[in-house]
C-alpha atoms as a PDB file:
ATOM      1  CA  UNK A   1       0.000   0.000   0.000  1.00  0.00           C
ATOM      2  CA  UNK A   2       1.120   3.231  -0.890  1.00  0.00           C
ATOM      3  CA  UNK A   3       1.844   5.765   2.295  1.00  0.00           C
ATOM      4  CA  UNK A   4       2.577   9.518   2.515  1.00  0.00           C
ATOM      5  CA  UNK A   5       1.197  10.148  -1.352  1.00  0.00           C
ATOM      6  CA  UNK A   6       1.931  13.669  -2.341  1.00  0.00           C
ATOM      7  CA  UNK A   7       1.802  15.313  -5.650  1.00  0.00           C
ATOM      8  CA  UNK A   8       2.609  19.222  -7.179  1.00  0.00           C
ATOM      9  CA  UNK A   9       2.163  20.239 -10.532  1.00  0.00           C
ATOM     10  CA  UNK A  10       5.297  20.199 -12.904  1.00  0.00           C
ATOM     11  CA  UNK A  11       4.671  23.381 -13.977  1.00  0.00           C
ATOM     12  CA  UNK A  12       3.630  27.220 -12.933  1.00  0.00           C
ATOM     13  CA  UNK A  13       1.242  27.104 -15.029  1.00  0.00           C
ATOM     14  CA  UNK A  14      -1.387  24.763 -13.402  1.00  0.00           C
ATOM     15  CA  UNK A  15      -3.200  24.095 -16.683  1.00  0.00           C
ATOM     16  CA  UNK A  16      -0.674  22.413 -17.581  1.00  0.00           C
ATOM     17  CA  UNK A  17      -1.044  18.206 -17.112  1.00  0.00           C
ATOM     18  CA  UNK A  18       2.006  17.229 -15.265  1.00  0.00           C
ATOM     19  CA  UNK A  19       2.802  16.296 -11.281  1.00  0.00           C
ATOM     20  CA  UNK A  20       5.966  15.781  -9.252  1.00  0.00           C
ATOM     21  CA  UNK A  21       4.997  12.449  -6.577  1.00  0.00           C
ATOM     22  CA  UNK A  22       6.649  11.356  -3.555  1.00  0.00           C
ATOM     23  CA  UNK A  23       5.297   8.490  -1.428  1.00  0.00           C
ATOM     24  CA  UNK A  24       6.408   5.349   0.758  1.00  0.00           C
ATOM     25  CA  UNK A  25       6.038   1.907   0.001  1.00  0.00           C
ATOM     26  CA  UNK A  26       7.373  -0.991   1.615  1.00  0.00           C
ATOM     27  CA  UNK A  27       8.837   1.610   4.357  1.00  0.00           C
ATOM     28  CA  UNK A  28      10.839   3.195   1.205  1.00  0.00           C
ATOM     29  CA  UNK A  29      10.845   6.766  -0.048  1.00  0.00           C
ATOM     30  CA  UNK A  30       9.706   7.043  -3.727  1.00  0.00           C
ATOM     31  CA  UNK A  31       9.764  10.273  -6.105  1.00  0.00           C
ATOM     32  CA  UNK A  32       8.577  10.501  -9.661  1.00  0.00           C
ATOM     33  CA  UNK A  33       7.202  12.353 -12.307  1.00  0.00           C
ATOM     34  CA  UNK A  34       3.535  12.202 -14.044  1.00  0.00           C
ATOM     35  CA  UNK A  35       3.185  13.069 -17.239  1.00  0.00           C
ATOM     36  CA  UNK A  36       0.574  14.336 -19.106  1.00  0.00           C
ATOM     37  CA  UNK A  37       0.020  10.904 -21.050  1.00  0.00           C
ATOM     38  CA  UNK A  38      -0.095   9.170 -17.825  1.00  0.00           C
ATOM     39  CA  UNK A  39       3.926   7.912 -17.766  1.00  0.00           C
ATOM     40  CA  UNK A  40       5.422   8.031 -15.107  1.00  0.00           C
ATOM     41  CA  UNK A  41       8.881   8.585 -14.782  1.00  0.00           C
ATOM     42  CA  UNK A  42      10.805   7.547 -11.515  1.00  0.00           C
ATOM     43  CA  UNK A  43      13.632   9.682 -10.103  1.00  0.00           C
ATOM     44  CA  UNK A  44      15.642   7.747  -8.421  1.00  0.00           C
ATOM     45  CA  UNK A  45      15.696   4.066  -8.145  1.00  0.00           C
ATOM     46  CA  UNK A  46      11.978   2.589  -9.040  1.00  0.00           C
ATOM     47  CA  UNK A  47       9.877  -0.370  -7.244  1.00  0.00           C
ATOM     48  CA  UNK A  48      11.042  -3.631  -7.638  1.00  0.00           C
ATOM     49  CA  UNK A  49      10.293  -4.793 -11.289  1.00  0.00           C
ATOM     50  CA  UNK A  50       7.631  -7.756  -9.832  1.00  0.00           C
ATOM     51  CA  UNK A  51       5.974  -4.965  -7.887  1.00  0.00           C
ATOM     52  CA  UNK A  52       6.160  -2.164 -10.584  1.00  0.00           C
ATOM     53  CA  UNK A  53       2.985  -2.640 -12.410  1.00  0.00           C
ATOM     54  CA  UNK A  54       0.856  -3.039  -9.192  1.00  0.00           C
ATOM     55  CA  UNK A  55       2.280   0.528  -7.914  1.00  0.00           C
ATOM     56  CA  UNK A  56       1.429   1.991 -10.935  1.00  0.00           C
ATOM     57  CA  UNK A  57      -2.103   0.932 -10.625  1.00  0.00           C
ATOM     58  CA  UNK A  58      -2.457   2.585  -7.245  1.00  0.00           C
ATOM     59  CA  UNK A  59      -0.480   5.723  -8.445  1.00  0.00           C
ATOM     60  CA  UNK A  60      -3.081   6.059 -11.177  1.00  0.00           C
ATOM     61  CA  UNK A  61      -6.009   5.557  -9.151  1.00  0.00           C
ATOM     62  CA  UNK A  62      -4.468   8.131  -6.484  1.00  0.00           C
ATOM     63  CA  UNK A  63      -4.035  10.806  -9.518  1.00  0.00           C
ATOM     64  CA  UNK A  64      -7.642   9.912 -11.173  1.00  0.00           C
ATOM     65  CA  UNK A  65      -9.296  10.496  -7.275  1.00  0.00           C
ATOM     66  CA  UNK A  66      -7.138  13.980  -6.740  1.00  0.00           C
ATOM     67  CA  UNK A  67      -6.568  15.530  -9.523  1.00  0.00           C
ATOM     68  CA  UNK A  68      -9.127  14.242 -11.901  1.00  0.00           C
ATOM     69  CA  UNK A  69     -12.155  14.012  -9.265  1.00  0.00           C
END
């Protein structure tokens, strides 16, 4: 489960589609970048590559239900 979820737009302009993330999982600091086709784009070290598609999921639902809602 994703912890501590956080996001700020990319850019000054806030009509622009784009969000900086930080959150924990697995007691582990995570920070990436959402872009405006829905990639997102790790800085840093990402999830382990079994877990990677499953924190995706809950990233996206996390955007859809705060920025999209």
């Amino acid at each position: 489960m994703i912890q501590h979820f956080s996001f700020k737009p990319l850019y000054e302009n806030t009509q622009l589609p784009g969000w900086t993330l930080s959150f924990f999982y697995k007691q582990r600091k995570y920070q990436a970048e959402y872009k405006k086709d829905g990639a997102i784009q790790y800085i840093g070290e990402p999830p382990a590559a079994d877990e990677l598609a499953q924190v995706e999921k809950m990233i996206h639902e996390l955007i859809l239900f705060h920025v999209y809602d």
